[in-house]
C-alpha atoms as a PDB file:
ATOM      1  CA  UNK A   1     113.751 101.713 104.243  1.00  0.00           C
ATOM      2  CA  UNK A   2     115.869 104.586 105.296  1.00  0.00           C
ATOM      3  CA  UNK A   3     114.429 106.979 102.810  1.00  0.00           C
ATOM      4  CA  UNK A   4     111.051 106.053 103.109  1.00  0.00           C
ATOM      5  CA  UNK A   5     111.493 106.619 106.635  1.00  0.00           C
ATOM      6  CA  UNK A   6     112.885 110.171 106.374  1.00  0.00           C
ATOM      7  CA  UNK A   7     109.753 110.602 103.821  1.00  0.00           C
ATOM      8  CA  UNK A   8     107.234 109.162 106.472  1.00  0.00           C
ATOM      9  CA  UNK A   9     108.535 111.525 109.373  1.00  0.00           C
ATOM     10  CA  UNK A  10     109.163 114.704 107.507  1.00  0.00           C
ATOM     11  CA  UNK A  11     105.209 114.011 106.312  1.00  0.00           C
ATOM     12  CA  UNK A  12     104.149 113.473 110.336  1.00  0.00           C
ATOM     13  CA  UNK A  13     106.042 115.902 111.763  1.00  0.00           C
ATOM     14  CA  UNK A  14     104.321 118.761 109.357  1.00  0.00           C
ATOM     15  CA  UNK A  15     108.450 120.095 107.783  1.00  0.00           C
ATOM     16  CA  UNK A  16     111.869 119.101 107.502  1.00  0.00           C
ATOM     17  CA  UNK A  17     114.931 119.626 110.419  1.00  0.00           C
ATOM     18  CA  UNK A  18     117.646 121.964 109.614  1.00  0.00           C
ATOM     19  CA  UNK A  19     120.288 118.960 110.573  1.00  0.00           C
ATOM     20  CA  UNK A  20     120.444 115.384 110.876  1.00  0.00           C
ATOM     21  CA  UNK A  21     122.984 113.689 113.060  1.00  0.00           C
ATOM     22  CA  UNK A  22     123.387 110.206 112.026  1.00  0.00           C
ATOM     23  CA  UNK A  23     126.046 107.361 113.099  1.00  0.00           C
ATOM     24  CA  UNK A  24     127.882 105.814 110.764  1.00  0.00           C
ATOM     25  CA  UNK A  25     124.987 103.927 108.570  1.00  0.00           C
ATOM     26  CA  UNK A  26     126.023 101.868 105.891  1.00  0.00           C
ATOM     27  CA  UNK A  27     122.646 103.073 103.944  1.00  0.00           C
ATOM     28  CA  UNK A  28     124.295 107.098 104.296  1.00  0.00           C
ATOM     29  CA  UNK A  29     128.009 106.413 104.053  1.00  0.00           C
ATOM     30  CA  UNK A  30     129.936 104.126 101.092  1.00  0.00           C
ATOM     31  CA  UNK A  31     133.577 105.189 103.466  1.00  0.00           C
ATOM     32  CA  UNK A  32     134.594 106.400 106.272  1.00  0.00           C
ATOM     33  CA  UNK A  33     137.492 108.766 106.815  1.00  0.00           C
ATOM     34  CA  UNK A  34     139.447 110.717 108.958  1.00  0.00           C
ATOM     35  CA  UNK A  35     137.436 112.886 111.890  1.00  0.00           C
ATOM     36  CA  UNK A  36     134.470 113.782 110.064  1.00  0.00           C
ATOM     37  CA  UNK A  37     135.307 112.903 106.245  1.00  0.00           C
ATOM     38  CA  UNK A  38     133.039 110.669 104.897  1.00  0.00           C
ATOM     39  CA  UNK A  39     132.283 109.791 100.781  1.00  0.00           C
ATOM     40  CA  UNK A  40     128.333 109.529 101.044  1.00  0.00           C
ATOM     41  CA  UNK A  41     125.996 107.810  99.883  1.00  0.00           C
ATOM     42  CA  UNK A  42     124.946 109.025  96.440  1.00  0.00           C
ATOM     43  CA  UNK A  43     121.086 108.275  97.123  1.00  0.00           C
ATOM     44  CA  UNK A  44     121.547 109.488 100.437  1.00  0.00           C
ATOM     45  CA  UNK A  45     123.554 112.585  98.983  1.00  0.00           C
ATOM     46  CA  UNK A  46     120.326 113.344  96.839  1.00  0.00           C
ATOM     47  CA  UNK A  47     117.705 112.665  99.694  1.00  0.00           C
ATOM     48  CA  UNK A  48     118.894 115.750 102.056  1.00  0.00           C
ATOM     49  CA  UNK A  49     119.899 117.447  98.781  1.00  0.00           C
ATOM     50  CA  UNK A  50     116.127 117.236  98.102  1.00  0.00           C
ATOM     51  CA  UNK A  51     114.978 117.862 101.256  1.00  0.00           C
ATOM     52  CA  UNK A  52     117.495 120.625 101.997  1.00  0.00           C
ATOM     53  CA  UNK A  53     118.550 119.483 105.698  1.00  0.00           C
ATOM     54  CA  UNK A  54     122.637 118.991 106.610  1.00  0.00           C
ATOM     55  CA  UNK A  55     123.373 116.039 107.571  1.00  0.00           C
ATOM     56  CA  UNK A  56     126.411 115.286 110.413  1.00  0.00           C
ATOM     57  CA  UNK A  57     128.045 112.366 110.735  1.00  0.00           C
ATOM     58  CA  UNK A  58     129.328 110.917 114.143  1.00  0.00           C
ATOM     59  CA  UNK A  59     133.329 110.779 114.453  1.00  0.00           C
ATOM     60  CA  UNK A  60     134.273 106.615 114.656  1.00  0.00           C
ATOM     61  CA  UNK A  61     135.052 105.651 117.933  1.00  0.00           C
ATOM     62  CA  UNK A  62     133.660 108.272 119.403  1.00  0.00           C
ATOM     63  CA  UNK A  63     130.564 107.013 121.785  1.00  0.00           C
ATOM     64  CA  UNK A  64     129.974 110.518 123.916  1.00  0.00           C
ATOM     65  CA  UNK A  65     128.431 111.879 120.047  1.00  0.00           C
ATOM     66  CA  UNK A  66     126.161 108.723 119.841  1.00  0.00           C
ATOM     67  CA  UNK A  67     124.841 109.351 123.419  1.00  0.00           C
ATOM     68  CA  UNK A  68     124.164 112.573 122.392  1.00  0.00           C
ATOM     69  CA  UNK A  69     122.054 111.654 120.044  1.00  0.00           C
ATOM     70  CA  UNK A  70     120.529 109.125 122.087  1.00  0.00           C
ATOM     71  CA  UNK A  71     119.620 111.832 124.862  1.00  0.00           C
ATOM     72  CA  UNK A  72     118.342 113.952 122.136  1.00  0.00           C
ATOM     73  CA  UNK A  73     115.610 111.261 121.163  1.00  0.00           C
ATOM     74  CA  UNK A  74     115.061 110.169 124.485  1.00  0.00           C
ATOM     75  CA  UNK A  75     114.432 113.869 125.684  1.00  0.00           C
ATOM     76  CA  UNK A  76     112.147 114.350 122.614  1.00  0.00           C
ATOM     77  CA  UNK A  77     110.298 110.679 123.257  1.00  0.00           C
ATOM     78  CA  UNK A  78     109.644 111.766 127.156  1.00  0.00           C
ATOM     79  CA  UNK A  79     108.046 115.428 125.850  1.00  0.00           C
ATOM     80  CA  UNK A  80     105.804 113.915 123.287  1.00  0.00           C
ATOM     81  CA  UNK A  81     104.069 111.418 125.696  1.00  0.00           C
ATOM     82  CA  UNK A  82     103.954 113.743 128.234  1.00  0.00           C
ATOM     83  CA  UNK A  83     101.873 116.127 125.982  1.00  0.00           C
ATOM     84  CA  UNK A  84     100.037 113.324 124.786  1.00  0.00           C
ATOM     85  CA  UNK A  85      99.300 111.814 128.439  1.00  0.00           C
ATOM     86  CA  UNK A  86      97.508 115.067 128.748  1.00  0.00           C
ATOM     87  CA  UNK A  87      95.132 114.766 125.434  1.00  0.00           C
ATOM     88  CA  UNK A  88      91.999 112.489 125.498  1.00  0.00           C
ATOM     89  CA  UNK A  89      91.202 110.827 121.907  1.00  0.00           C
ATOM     90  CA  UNK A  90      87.801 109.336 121.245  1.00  0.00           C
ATOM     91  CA  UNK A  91      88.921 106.099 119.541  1.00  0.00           C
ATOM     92  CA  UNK A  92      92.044 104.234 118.471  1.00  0.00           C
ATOM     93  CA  UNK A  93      91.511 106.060 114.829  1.00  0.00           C
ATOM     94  CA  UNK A  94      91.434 109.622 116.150  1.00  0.00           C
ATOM     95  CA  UNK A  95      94.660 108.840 118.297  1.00  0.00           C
ATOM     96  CA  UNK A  96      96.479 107.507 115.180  1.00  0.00           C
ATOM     97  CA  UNK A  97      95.476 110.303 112.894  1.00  0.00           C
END
C-alpha cells in the first residue's frame, strides 16, 4: 500500500519531490537507532532509489518534527482547495480527471 501510494501521487502530481519526510513507518524502517540512524527498509530502500527522492526520517520522541510535517500537509491541503474553490468543473468526471 505504501508503494503504490508513492506510485499513485508521483503519477497525479505530474514528478517526483526532492525529499520525503516520513515518521517512523514500520513499512520504511526494519530498526531504529540513535538520532537519525535507521537500517531501512530494503523495498523501501529501492523505491526512492528508483524514484531518486531522499528520504528523512523523524528523530523518536521527538513530536515538534511530526508537527512539522503535519503543518506542511495541512498548509499544502488549505492551498489546493483554495485554488480549486476558485475553478468550476462541468461534471463529477471532469473534476476527478
Amino acid at each position: 500500500m505504501l508503494f503504490d501510494a508513492h506510485a499513485r501521487a508521483f503519477a497525479a502530481f505530474g514528478g517526483v519531490p526532492r525529499r520525503g519526510i516520513y515518521d517512523k513507518m514500520k513499512a520504511a524502517v526494519d530498526k531504529v537507532g540513535r538520532g537519525k540512524e535507521r537500517d531501512i527498509n530494503p523495498r523501501f530502500f529501492a523505491m526512492y532509489g528508483h524514484y531518486l527522492f531522499e528520504s528523512e526520517f523523524c528523530n523518536r520522541a521527538a513530536g515538534w518534527e511530526k508537527g512539522r510535517v503535519e503543518k506542511n500537509v495541512q498548509d499544502q491541503r488549505r492551498q489546493i482547495w483554495q485554488h480549486a474553490s476558485e475553478r468550476r468543473w462541468k461534471n463529477l468526471d471532469e473534476l476527478n480527471t
